[in-house]
N, C-alpha and C. Protein backbone atom coordinates (compact mmCIF):
# COMPACT_ATOMS: atom_id res chain seq x y z
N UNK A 1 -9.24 10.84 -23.43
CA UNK A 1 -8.89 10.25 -22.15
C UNK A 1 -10.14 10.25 -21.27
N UNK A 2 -10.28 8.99 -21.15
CA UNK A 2 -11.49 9.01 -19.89
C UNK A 2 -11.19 9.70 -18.49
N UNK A 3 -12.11 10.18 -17.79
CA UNK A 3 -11.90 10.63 -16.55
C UNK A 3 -11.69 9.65 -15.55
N UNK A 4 -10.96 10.33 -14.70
CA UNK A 4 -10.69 9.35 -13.02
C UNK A 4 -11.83 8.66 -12.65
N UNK A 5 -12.85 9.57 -12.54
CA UNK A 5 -14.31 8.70 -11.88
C UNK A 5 -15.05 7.81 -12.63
N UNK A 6 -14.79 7.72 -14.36
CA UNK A 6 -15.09 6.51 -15.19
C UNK A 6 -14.19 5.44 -14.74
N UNK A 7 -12.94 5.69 -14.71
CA UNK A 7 -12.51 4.63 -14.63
C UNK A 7 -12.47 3.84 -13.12
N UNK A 8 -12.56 4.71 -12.05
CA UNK A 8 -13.27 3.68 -10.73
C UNK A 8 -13.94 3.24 -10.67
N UNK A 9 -15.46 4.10 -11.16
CA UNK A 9 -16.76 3.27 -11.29
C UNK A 9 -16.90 1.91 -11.99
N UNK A 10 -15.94 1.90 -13.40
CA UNK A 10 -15.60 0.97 -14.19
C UNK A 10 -14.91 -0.51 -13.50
N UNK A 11 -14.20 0.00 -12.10
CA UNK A 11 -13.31 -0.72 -11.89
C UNK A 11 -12.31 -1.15 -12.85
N UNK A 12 -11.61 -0.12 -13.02
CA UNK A 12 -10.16 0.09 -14.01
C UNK A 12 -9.00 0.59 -13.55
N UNK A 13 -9.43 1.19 -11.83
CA UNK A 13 -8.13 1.98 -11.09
C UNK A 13 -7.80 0.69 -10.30
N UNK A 14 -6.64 0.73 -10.01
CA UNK A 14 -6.15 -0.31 -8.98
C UNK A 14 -5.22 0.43 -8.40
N UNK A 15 -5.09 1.47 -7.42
CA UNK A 15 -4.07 2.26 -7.26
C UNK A 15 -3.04 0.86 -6.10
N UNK A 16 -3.38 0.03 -5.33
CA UNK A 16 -2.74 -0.99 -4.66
C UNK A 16 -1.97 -1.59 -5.37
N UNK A 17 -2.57 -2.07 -6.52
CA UNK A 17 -1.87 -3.02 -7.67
C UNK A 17 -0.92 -2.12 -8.53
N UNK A 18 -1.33 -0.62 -8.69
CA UNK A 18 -0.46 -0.18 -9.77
C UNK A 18 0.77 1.09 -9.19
N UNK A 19 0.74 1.09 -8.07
CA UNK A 19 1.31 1.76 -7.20
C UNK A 19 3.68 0.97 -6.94
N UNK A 20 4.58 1.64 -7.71
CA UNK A 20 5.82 0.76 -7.44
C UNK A 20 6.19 1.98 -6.67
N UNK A 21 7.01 1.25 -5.70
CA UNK A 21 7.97 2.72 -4.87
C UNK A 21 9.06 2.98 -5.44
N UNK A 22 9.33 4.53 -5.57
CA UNK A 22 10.35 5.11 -6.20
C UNK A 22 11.72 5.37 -5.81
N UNK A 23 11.61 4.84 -4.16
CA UNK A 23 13.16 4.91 -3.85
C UNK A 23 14.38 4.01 -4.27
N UNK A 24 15.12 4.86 -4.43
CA UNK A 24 16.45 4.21 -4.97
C UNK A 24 16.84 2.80 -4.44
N UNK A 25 16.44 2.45 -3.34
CA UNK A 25 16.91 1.62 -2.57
C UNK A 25 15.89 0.01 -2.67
N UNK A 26 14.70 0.60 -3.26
CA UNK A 26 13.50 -0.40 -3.60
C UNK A 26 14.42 -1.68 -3.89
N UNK A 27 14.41 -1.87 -5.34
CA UNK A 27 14.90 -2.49 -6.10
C UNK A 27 15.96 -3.41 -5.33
N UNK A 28 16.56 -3.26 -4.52
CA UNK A 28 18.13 -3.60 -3.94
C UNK A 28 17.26 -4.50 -2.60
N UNK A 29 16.63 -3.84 -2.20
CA UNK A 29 16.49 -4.22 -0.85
C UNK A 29 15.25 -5.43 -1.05
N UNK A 30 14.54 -5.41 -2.06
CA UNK A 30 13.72 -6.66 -2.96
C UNK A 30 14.40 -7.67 -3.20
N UNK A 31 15.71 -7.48 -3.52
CA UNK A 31 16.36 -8.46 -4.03
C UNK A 31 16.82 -8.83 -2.88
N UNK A 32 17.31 -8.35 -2.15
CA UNK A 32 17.74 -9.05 -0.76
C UNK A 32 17.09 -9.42 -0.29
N UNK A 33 15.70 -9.15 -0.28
CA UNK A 33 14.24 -10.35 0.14
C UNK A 33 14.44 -11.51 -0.27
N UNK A 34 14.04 -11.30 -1.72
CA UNK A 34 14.10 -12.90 -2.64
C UNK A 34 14.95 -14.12 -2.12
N UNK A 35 16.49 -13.22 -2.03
CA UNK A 35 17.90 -14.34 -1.51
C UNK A 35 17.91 -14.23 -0.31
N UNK A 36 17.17 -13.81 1.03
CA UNK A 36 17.14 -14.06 2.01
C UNK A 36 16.12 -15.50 1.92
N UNK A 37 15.00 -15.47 0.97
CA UNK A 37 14.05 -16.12 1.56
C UNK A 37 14.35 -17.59 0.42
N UNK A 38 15.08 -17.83 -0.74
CA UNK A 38 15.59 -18.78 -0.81
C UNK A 38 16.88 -19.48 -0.12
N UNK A 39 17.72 -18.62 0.66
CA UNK A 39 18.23 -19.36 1.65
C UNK A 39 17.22 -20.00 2.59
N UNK A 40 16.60 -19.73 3.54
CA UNK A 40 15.48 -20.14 3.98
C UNK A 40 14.81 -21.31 3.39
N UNK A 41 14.40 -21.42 1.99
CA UNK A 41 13.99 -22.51 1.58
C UNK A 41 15.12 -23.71 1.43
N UNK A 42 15.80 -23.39 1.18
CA UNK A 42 17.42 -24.18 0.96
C UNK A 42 17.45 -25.18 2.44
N UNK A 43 17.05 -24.34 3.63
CA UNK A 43 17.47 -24.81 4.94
C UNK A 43 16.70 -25.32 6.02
N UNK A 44 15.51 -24.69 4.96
CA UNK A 44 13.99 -25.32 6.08
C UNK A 44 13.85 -26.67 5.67
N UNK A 45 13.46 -26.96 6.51
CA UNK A 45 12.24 -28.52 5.66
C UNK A 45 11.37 -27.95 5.23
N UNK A 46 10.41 -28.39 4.27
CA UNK A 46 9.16 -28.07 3.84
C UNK A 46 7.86 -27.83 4.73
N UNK A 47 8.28 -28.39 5.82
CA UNK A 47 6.80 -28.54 6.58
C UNK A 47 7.17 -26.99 7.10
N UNK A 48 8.40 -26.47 7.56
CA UNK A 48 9.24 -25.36 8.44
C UNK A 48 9.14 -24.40 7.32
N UNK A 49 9.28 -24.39 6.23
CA UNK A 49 9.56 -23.12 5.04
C UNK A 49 7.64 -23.08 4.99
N UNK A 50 6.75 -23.75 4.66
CA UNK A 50 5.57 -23.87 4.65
C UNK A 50 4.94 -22.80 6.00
N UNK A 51 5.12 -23.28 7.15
CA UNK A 51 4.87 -22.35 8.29
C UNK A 51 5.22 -21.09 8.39
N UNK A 52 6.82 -20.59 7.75
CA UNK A 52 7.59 -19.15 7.31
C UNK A 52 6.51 -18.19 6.69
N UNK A 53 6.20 -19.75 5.52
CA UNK A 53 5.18 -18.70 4.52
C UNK A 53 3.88 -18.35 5.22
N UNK A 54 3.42 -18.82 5.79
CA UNK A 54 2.25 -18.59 6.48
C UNK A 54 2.32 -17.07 7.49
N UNK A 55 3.44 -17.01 8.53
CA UNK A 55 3.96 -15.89 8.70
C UNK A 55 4.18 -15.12 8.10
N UNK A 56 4.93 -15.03 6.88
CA UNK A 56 4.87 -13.70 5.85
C UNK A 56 3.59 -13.55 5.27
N UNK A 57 2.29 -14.32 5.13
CA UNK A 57 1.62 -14.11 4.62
C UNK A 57 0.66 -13.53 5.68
N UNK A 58 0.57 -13.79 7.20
CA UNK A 58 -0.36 -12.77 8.15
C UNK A 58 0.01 -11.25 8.10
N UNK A 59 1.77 -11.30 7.94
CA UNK A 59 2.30 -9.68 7.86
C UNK A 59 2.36 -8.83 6.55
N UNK A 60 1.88 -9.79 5.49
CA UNK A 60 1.52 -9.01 4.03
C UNK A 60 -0.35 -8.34 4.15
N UNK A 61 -1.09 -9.53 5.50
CA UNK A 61 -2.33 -9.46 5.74
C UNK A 61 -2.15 -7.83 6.56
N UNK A 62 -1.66 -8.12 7.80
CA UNK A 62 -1.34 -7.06 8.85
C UNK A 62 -0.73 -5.59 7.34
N UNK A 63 -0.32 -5.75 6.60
CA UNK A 63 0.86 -4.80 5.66
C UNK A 63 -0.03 -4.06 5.18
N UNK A 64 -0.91 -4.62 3.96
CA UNK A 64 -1.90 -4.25 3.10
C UNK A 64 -3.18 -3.73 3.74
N UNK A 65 -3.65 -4.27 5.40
CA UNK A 65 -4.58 -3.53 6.43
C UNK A 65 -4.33 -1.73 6.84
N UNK A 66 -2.97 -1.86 6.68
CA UNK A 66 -2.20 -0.67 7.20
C UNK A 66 -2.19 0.49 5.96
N UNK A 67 -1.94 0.01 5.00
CA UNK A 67 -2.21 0.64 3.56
C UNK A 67 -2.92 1.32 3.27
N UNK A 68 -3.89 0.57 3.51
CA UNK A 68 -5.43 1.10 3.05
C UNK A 68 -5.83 1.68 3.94
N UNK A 69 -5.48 1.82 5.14
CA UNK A 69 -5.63 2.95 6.20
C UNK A 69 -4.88 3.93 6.33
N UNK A 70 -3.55 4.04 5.60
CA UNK A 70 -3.17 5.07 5.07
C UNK A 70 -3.63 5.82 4.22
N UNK A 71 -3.72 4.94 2.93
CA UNK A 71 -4.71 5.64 1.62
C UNK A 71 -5.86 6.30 1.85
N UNK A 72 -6.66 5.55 2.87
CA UNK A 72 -8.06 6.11 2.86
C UNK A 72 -7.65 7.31 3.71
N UNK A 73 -6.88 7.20 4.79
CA UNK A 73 -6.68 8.90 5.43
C UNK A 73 -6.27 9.86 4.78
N UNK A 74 -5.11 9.58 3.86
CA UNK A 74 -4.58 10.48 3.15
C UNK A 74 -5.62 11.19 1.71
N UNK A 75 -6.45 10.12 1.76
CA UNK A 75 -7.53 10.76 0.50
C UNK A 75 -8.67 11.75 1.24
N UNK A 76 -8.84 11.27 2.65
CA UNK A 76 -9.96 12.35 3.29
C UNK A 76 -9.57 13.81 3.68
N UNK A 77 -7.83 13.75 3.82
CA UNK A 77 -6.72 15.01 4.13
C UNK A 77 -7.01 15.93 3.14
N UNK A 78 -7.15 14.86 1.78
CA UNK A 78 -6.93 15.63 0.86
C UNK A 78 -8.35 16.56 0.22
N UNK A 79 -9.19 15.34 0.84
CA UNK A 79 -10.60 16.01 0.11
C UNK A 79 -10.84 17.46 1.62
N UNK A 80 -10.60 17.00 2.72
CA UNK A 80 -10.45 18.73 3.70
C UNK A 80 -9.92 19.44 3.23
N UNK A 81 -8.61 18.96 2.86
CA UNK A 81 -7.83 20.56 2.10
C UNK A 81 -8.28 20.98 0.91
N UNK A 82 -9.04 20.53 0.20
CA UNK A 82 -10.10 21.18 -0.91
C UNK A 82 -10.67 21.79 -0.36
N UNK A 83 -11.97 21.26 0.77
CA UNK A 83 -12.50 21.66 1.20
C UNK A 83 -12.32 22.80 1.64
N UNK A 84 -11.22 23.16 2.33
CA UNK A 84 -10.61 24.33 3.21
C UNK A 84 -10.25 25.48 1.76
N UNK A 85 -9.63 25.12 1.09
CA UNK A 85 -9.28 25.68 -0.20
C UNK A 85 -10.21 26.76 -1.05
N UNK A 86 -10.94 26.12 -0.99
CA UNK A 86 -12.64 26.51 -1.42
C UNK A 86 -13.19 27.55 -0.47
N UNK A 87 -12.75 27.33 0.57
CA UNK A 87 -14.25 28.01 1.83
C UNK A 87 -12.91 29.77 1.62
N UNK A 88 -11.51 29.50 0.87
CA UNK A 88 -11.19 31.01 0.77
C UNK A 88 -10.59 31.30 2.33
N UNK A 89 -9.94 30.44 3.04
CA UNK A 89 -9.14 31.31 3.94
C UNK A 89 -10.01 30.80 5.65
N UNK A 90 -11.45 30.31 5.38
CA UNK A 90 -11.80 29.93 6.52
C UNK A 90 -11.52 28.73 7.26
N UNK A 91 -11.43 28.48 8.32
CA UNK A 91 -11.36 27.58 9.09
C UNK A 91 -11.93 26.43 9.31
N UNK A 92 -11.42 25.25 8.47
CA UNK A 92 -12.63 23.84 8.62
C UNK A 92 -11.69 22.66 8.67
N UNK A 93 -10.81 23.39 10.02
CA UNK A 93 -10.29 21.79 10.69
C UNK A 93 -11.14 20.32 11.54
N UNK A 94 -11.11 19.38 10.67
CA UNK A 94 -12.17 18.60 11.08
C UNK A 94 -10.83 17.99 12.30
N UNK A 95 -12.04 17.58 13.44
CA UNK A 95 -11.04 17.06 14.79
C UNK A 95 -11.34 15.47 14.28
N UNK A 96 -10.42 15.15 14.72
CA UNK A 96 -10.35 13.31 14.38
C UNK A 96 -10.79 12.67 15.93
């Protein structure tokens, strides 16, 4: 098994792309996307369902901005609490 850091350097991790959510409710509430948004197509005109998409596509923009500003915080949390882990009990709260 190759290591974690071969395979980033490699560009082989996609944690965005390979990342599904595990709540029970995922699955259900996806599907009620889908048939919300072919009603919608059913009822728009094309020029009106065309503009929709454009809107869902600034808030998938705005979605995936938010993500990765999660991810990247939650990976620097994690590399402090090593950090902290390591130093044995001392104090290395970084202030934000």
């Amino acid at each position: 098994m190759k290591s974690i850091i071969e395979a980033l350097y490699q560009g082989r991790l996609h944690p965005n792309e390979d990342i599904v959510p595990s709540h029970p409710e995922y699955l259900h509430l996806s599907q009620q996307a889908t048939a919300q948004l072919d009603q919608w197509r059913s009822r728009l005109s094309k020029d009106e369902f065309c503009e929709l998409e454009e809107y869902f596509d600034l808030c998938d923009s705005i979605n995936s901005m938010q993500i990765e500003a999660a991810f990247s915080y939650g990976f620097k949390l994690a590399g402090n609490l090593m950090i902290e882990v390591m130093h044995k009990g001392e104090e290395t709260v970084v202030e934000t």
